[in-house]
Protein backbone atom coordinates (compact mmCIF):
# COMPACT_ATOMS: atom_id res chain seq x y z
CA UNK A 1 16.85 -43.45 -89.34
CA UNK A 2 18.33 -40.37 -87.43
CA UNK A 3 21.50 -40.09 -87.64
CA UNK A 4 23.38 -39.79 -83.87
CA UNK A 5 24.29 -36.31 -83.92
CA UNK A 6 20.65 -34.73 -84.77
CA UNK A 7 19.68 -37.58 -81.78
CA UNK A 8 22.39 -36.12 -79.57
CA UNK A 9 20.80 -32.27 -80.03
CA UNK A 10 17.78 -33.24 -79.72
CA UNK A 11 18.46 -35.25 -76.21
CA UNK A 12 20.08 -32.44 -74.98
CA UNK A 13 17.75 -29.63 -76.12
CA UNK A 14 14.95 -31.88 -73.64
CA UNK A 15 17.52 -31.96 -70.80
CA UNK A 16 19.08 -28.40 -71.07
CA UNK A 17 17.94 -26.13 -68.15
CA UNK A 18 16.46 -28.58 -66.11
CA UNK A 19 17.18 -28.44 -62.47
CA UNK A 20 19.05 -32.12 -62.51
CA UNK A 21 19.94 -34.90 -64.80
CA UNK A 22 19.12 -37.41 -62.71
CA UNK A 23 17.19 -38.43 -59.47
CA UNK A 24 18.47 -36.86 -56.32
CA UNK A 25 17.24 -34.20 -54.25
CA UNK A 26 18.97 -31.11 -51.45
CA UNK A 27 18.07 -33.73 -48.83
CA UNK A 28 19.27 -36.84 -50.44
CA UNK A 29 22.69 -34.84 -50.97
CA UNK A 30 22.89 -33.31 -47.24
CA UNK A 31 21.85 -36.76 -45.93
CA UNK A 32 25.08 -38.29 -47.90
CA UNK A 33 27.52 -35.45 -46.51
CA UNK A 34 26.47 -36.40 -42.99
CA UNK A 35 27.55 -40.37 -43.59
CA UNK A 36 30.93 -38.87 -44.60
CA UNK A 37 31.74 -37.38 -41.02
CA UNK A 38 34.87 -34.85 -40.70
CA UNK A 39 35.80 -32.80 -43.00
CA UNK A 40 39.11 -30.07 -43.18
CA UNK A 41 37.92 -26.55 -43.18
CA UNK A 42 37.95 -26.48 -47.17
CA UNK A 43 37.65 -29.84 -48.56
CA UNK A 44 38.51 -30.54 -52.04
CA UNK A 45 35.71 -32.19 -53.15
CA UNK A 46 36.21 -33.54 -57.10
CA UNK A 47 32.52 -33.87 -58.31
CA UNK A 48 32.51 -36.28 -61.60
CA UNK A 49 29.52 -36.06 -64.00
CA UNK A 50 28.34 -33.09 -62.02
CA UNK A 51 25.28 -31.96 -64.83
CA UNK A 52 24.22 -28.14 -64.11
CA UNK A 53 25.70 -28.97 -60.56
CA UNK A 54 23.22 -28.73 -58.01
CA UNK A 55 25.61 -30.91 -55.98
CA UNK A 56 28.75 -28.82 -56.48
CA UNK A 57 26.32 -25.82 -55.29
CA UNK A 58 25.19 -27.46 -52.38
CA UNK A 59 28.63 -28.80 -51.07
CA UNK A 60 30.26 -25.55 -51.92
CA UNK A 61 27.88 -23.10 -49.81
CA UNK A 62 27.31 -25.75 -46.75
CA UNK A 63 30.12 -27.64 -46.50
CA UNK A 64 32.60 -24.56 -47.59
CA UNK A 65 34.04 -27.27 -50.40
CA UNK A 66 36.49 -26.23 -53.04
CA UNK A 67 34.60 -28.19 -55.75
CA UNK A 68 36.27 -29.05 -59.10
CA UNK A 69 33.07 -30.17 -61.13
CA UNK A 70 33.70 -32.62 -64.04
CA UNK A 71 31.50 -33.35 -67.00
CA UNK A 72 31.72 -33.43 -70.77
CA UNK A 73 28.71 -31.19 -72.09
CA UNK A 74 30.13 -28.17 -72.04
CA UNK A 75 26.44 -26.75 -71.88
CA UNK A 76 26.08 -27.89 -68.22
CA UNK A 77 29.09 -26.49 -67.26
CA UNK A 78 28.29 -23.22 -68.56
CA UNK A 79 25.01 -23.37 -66.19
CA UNK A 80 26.97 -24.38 -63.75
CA UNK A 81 29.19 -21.68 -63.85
CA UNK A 82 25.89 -18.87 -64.52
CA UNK A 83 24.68 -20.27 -61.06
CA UNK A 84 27.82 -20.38 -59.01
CA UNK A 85 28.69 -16.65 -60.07
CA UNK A 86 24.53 -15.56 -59.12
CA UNK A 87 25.18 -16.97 -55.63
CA UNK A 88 28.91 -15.79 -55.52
CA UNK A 89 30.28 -19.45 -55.31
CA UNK A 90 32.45 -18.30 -58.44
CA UNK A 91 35.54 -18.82 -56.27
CA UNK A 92 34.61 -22.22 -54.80
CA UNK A 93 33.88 -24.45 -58.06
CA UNK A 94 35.64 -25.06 -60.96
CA UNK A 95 34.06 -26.92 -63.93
CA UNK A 96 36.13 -28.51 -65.72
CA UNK A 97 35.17 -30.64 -69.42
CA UNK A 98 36.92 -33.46 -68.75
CA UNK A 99 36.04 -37.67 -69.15
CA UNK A 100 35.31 -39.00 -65.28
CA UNK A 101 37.20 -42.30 -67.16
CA UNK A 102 40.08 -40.85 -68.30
CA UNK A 103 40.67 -38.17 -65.24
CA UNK A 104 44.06 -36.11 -65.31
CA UNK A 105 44.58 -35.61 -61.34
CA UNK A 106 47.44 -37.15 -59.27
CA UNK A 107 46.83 -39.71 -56.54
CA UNK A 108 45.88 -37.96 -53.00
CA UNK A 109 43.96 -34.94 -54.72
CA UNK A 110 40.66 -34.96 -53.27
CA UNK A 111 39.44 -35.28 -49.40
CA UNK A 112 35.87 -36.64 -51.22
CA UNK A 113 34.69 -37.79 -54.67
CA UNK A 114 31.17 -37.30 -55.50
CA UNK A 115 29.25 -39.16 -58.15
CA UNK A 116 25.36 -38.49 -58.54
CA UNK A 117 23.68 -40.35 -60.92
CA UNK A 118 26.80 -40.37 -63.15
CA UNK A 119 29.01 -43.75 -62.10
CA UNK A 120 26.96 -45.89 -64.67
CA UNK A 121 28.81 -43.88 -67.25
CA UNK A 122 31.72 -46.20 -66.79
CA UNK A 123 30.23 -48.47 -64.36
CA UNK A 124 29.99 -48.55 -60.82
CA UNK A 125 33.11 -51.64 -60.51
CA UNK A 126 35.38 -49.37 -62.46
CA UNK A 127 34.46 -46.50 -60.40
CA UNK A 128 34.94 -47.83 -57.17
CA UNK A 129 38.62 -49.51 -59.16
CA UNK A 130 39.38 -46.11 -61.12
CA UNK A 131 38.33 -42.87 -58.09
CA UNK A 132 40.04 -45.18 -54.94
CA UNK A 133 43.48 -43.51 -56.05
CA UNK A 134 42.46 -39.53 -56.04
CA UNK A 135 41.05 -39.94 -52.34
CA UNK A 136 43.43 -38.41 -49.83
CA UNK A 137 44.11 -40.62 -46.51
CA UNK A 138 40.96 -40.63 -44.86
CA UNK A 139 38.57 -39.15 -47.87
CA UNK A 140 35.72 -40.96 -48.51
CA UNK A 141 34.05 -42.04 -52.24
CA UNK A 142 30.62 -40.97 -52.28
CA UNK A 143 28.09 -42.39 -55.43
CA UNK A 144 24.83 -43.15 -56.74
CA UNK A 145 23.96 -46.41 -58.09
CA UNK A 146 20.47 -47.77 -60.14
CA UNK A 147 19.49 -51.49 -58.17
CA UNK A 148 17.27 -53.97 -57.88
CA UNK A 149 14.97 -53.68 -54.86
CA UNK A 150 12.70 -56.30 -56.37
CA UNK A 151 13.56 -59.74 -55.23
CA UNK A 152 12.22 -61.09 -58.45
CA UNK A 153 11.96 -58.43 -61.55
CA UNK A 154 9.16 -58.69 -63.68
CA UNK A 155 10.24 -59.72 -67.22
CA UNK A 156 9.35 -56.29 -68.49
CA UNK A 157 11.71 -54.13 -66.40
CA UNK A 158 14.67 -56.60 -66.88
CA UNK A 159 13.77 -56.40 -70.39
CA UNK A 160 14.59 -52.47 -70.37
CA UNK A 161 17.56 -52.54 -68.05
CA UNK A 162 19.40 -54.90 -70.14
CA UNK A 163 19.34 -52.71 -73.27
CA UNK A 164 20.89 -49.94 -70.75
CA UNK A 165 22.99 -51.02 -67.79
CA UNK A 166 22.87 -54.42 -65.89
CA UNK A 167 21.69 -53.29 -62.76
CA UNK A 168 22.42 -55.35 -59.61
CA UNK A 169 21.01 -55.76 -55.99
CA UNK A 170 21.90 -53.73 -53.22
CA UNK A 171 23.64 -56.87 -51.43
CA UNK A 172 25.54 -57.43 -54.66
CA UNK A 173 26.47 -54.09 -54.62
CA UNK A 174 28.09 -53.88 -51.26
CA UNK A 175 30.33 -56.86 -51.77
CA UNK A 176 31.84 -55.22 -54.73
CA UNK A 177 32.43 -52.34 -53.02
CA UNK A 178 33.92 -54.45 -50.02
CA UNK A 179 36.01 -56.35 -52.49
CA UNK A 180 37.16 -53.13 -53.66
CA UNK A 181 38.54 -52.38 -50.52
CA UNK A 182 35.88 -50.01 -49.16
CA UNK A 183 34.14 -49.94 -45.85
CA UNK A 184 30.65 -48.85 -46.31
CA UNK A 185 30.04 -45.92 -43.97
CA UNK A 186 26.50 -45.54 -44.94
CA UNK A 187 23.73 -46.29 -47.26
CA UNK A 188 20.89 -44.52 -48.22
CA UNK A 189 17.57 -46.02 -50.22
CA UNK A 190 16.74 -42.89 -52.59
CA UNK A 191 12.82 -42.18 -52.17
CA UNK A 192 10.46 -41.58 -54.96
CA UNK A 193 10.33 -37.88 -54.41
CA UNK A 194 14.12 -38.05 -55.86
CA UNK A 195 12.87 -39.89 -58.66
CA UNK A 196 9.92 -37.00 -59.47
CA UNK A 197 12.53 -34.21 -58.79
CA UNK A 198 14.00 -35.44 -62.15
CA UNK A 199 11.05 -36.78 -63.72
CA UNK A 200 8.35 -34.06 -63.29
CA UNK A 201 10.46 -31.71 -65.02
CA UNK A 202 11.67 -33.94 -67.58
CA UNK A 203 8.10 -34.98 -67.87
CA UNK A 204 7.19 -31.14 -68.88
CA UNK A 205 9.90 -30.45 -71.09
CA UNK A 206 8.76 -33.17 -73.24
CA UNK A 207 5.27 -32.47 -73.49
CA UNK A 208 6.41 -28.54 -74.63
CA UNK A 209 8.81 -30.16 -77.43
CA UNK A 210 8.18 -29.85 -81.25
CA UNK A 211 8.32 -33.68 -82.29
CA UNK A 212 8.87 -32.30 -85.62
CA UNK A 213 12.28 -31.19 -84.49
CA UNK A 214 15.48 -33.02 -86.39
CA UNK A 215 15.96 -36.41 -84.09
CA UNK A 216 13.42 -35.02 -81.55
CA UNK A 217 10.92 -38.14 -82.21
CA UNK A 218 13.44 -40.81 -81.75
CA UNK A 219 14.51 -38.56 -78.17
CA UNK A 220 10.82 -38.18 -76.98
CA UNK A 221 9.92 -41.80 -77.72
CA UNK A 222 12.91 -43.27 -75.73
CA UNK A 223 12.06 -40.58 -72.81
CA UNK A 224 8.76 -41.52 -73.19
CA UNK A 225 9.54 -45.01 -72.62
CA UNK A 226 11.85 -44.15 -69.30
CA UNK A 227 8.97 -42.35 -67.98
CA UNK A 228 6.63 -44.95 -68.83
CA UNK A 229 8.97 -47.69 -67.21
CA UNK A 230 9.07 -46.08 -63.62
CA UNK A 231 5.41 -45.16 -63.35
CA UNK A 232 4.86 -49.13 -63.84
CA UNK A 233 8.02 -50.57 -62.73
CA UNK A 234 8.68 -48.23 -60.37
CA UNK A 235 8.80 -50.88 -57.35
CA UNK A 236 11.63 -52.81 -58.94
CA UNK A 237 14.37 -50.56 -58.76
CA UNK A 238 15.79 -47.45 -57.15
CA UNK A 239 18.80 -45.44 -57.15
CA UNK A 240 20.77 -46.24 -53.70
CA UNK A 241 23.63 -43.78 -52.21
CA UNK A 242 26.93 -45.37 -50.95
CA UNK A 243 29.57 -43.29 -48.63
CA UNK A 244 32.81 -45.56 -48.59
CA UNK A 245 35.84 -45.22 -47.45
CA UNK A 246 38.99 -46.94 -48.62
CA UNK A 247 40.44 -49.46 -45.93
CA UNK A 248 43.93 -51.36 -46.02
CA UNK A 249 42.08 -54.84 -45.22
CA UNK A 250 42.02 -58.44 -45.82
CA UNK A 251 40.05 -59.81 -48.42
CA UNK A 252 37.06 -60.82 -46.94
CA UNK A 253 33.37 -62.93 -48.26
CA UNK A 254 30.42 -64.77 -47.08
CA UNK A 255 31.34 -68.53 -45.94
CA UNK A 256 30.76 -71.31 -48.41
CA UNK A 257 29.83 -74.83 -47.19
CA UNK A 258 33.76 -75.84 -47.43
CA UNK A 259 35.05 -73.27 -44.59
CA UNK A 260 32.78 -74.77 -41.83
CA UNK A 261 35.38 -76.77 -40.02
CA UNK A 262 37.69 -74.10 -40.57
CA UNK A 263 35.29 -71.58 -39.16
CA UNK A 264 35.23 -74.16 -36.20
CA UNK A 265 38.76 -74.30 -35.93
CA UNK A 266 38.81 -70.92 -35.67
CA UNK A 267 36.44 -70.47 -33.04
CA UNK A 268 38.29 -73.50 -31.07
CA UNK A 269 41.23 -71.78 -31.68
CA UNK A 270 40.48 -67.85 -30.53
CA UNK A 271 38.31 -68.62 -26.98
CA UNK A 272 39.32 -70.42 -24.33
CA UNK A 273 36.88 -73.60 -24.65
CA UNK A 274 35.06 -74.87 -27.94
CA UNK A 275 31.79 -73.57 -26.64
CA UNK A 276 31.78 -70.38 -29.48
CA UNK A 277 32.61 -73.03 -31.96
CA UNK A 278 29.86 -75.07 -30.58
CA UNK A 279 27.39 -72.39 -30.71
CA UNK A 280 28.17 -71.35 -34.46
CA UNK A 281 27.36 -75.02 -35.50
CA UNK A 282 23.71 -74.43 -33.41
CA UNK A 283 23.34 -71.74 -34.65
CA UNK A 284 23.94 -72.52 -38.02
CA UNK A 285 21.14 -75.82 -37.68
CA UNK A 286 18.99 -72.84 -36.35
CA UNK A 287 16.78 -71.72 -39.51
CA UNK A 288 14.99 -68.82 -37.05
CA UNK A 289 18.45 -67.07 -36.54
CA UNK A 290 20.35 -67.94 -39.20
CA UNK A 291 20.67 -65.44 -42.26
CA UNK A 292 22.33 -66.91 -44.91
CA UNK A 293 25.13 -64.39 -46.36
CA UNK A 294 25.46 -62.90 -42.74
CA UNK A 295 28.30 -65.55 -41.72
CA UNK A 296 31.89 -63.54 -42.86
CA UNK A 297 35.51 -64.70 -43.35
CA UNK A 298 38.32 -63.23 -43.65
CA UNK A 299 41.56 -64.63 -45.44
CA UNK A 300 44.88 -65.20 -44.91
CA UNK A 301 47.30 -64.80 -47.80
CA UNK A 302 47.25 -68.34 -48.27
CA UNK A 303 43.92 -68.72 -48.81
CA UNK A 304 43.20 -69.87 -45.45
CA UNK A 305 40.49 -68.67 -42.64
CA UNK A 306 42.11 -66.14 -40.65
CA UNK A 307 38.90 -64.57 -38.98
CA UNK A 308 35.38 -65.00 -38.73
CA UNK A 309 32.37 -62.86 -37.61
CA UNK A 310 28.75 -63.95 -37.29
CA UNK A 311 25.60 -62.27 -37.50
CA UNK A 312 22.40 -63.83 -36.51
CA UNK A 313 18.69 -63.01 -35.91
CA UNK A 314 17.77 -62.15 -32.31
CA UNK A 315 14.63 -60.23 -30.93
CA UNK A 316 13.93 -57.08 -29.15
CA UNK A 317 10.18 -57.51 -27.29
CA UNK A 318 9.08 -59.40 -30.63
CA UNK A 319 10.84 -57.12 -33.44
CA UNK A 320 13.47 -58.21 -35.52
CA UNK A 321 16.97 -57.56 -34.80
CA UNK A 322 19.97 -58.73 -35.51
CA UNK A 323 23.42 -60.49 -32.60
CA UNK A 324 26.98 -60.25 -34.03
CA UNK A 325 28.22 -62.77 -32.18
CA UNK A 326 30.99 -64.77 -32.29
CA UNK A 327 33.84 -62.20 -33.89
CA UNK A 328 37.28 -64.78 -33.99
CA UNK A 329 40.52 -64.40 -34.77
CA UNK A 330 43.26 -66.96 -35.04
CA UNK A 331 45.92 -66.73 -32.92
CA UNK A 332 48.58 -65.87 -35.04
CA UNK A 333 46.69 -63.28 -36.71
CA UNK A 334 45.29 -60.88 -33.86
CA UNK A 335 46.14 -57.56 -33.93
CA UNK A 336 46.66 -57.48 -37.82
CA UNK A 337 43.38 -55.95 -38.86
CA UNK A 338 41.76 -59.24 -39.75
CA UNK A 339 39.16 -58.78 -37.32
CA UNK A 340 37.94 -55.28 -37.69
CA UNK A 341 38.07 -56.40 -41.69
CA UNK A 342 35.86 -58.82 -41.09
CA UNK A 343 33.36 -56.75 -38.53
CA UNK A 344 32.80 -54.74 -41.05
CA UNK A 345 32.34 -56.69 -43.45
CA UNK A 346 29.56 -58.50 -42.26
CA UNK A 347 28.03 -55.21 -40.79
CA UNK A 348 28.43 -53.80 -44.87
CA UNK A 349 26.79 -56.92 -45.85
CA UNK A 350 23.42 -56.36 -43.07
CA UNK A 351 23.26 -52.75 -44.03
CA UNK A 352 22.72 -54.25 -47.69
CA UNK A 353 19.95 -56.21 -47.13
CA UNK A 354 17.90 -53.01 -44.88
CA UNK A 355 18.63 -54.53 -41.68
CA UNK A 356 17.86 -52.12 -39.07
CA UNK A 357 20.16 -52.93 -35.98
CA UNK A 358 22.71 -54.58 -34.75
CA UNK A 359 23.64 -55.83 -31.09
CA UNK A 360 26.47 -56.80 -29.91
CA UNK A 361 28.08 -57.70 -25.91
CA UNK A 362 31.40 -56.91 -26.00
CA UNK A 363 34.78 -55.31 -25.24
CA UNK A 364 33.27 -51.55 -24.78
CA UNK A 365 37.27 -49.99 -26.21
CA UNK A 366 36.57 -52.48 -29.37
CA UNK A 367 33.28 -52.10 -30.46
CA UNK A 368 33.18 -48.25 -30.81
CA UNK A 369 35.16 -48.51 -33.68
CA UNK A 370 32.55 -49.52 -35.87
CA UNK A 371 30.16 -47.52 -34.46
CA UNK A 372 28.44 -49.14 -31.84
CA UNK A 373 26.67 -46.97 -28.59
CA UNK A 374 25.41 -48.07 -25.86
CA UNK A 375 22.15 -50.16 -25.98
CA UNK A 376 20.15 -48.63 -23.50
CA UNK A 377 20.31 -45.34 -25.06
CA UNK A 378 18.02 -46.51 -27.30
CA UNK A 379 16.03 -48.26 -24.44
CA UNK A 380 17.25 -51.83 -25.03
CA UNK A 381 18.63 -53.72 -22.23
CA UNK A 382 19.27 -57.62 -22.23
CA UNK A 383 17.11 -60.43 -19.72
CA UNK A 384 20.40 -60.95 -18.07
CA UNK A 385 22.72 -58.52 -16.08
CA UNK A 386 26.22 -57.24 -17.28
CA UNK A 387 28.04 -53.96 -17.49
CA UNK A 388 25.44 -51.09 -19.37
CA UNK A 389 29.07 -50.03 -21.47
CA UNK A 390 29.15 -53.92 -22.86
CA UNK A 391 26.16 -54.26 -24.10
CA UNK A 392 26.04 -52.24 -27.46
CA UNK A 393 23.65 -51.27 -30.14
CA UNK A 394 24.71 -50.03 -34.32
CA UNK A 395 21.96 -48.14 -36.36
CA UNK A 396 22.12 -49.30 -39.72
CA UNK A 397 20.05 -47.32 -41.70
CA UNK A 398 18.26 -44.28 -41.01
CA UNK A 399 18.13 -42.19 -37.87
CA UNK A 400 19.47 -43.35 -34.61
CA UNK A 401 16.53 -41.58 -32.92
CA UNK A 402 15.09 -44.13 -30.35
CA UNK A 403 11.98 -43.49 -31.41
CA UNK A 404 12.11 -45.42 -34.45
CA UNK A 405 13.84 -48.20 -33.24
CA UNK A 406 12.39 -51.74 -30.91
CA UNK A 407 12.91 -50.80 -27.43
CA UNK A 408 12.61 -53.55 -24.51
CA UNK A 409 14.38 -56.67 -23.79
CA UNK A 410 16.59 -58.72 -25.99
CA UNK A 411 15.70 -62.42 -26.81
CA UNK A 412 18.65 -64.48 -28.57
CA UNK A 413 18.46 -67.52 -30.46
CA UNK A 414 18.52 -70.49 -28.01
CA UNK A 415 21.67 -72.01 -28.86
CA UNK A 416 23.38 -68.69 -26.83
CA UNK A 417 21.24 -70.74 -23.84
CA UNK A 418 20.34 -67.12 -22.49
C-alpha cells in the first residue's frame, strides 16, 4: 500500500507545470466576466483555489483586477507568482496559501469571488453559504461546478462520481443557489474543448512519468481512470459556470400540488377579474405548455403564498419558446420585493434546464429589470397588435444575436385565447 504522502508527491509531480488544474479555457473565463456586468476601475477580485492562476492572470491584465489568489500548494503559487512577474502583473496579484474553507478576510472585501474548478473542495452548498459574506454590495460570486447533463446516468459513471463528489443536475443546482439567496445572472455549459485544455496535457504528462516512481503507480492508475471515464462517459456530465449575485429576497420554490388554490387566490386577488386565475388552472390541464418546475412561489413569513410567477411553453413560427405569464402579487405584499423574487426565480429555474428564451407582454418600466429587450429586435412580433415597448424578449443562454434565435410570430397556448 502507498502510504499518502509518497501518493501526494507523486499527484503533484503529474500536475506541476501544467497550464491548469482543471477544465476551463481564456474564453470560458472572459465569457464569465461578461455575465458579471460593471465593474469599479480596480476590482478586488479574491480568486479561491486559483492553481498556477491562469484566471488571476487573465482578470488581472483585462479586467485591471487587484487579484488576491488563494490556494494551499505552495508550488502553484510560486508559478503563479513566476508568471505574474514575466508579464509585469507582479503588482496586481497576490497569492496567498491559505484554506478557501477557513478564509481570514472581513465581510465586504471583495467586488467578485472567483472559483474555477475548485468549489468541490468544500462543496458547492457551503460555498455559495461560506463566500456570500466577503462580496461587497453589488459583487457578484462567480464558480465552476461538475453536473449531470445526462437525464439518466449510466451505472458506470454514477459508480465513479460517488467515490468522489455527488454531483447534481444543473436544475438542482440553481435552486440551491436561489435558496442561497442568489440571483443567477448567467450560466454557461463548459464545452469539451475546456475539458481537453486540461486533459490533453494531463494526458501527456502521464504517459512521460516513471511508474516506478514512489506512489507514482497508484497516481497514474487513478488518472488513468479519470481520463478513461470522460472519453466514455463524457456525455453524462460537464462542468457548468454560475455568475450570481446575492439578493435580499423572499424565499422562493417550485409549487407543490397543495398551493394551487392559493396560487388561485392569488391570481383572484392581484387582477381585477379571476380571468389570470382562470387561465393558470388551463394552463396547468394544458400538457403542451405546461413545464413542470416552471410554476414559482414566493413566501410570506408565515409560510403563506405571497407571489406567484408562471412560465409556460409558447411558439415562435414552430420553435420552442417559452410565456412568463401571469406574475401576481397579493395585495398586501406589492412593492416588497416579492415579485421581482419570484421573476427571477422562475427565470433562474428556465435558464437551468437550457431554455433559450423567454417572452413576456408587460409593463415596459418593470420588465427591464430582469433583463428583458424589446421583442422585435430580435424579429419577433406577436399575431395581435400592442405597443412594440410591451412586448419583450430575455436571452437565456448564449448570445443575444438574432441570428441564433426563432424569429416570426408568436403562438401561445390556447387557454391565453389569442
Amino acid at each position: 500500500m502507498t502510504d499518502n504522502t509518497s501518493l501526494s508527491r507523486a499527484f503533484f509531480a503529474l500536475h506541476h507545470g501544467l497550464p491548469r488544474q482543471g477544465p476551463g479555457s481564456d474564453d470560458t473565463t472572459r465569457r464569465l466576466l461578461s455575465f458579471v456586468g460593471a465593474l469599479p476601475e480596480r476590482p478586488r477580485v479574491l480568486d479561491l483555489g486559483c492553481g498556477p492562476g491562469r484566471s488571476a492572470l487573465l482578470l488581472a491584465a483585462e479586467a485591471g483586477a487587484e487579484v488576491t489568489a488563494v490556494d494551499l500548494h505552495e508550488p502553484f503559487l510560486d508559478e503563479l507568482r513566476a508568471a505574474a512577474d514575466a508579464r509585469g502583473l507582479g503588482g496586481s496579484i497576490t497569492p496567498v496559501n491559505a484554506d478557501m474553507g477557513e478564509l481570514p478576510y472581513a465581510d465586504g472585501s471583495f467586488d467578485v469571488v472567483w472559483a474555477e474548478s475548485s468549489a468541490y473542495s468544500i462543496g458547492f452548498d457551503t460555498a455559495l453559504r461560506s463566500w456570500r459574506r466577503l462580496l461587497a454590495p453589488g459583487g457578484a460570486l462567480v464558480l465552476t461546478e461538475c453536473e449531470w447533463t445526462a437525464a439518466e446516468p449510466s451505472a458506470a459513471a454514477r459508480a465513479f462520481w460517488e467515490r468522489h463528489y455527488r454531483l447534481r443536475t444543473g436544475e438542482e443546482n440553481v435552486r440551491a443557489a436561489t435558496r442561497a439567496g442568489y440571483a443567477v445572472l448567467g450560466a454557461h455549459p463548459q464545452p469539451e474543448s475546456d475539458w481537453d485544455e486540461y486533459y490533453g496535457p494531463l494526458a501527456a504528462r502521464a504517459d512521460a512519468a516513471d511508474p516506478g516512481a514512489p506512489g507514482m503507480a497508484e497516481a497514474l492508475a487513478a488518472t488513468r481512470e479519470e481520463l478513461a471515464m470522460r472519453r466514455e462517459h463524457g456525455a453524462e456530465y460537464g462542468y457548468t459556470g454560475y455568475v450570481l449575485r446575492p439578493v435580499d429576497s423572499w424565499p422562493t420554490r417550485p409549487e407543490t400540488a397543495a398551493d394551487v388554490a392559493a396560487v388561485h387566490a392569488v391570481n383572484a386577488a392581484a387582477f381585477e377579474t379571476e380571468a389570470e386565475a382562470d387561465l393558470v388552472d388551463a394552463l396547468r390541464a394544458d400538457p403542451d405548455a405546461w413545464l413542470p418546475g416552471l410554476s414559482y412561489v414566493a413566501e410570506a413569513p408565515d409560510g403563506s403564498v405571497a407571489a406567484y410567477a408562471l412560465i409556460t411553453r409558447c411558439r415562435v413560427d414552430g420553435a420552442p419558446a417559452l410565456a412568463l405569464a401571469p406574475v401576481a402579487t397579493l395585495p398586501e405584499h406589492q412593492g416588497t420585493g416579492a415579485g421581482t423574487a419570484v421573476v427571477r426565480a422562475v427565470l433562474d429555474a428556465a435558464r437551468a434546464r437550457g431554455e433559450r428564451i423567454v417572452l413576456v407582454l408587460g409593463h415596459p418600466s418593470y420588465y427591464p429589470r430582469f433583463g428583458f429587450k424589446p421583442a422585435s429586435g430580435y424579429g419577433i412580433r406577436p399575431g395581435f397588435e400592442v405597443p412594440d415597448e410591451a412586448m419583450m424578449a430575455l436571452v437565456l443562454h448564449g448570445s443575444d444575436d438574432s441570428a441564433q434565435l426563432p424569429r416570426g410570430t408568436i403562438t401561445y397556448p390556447a387557454a391565453f385565447g389569442v
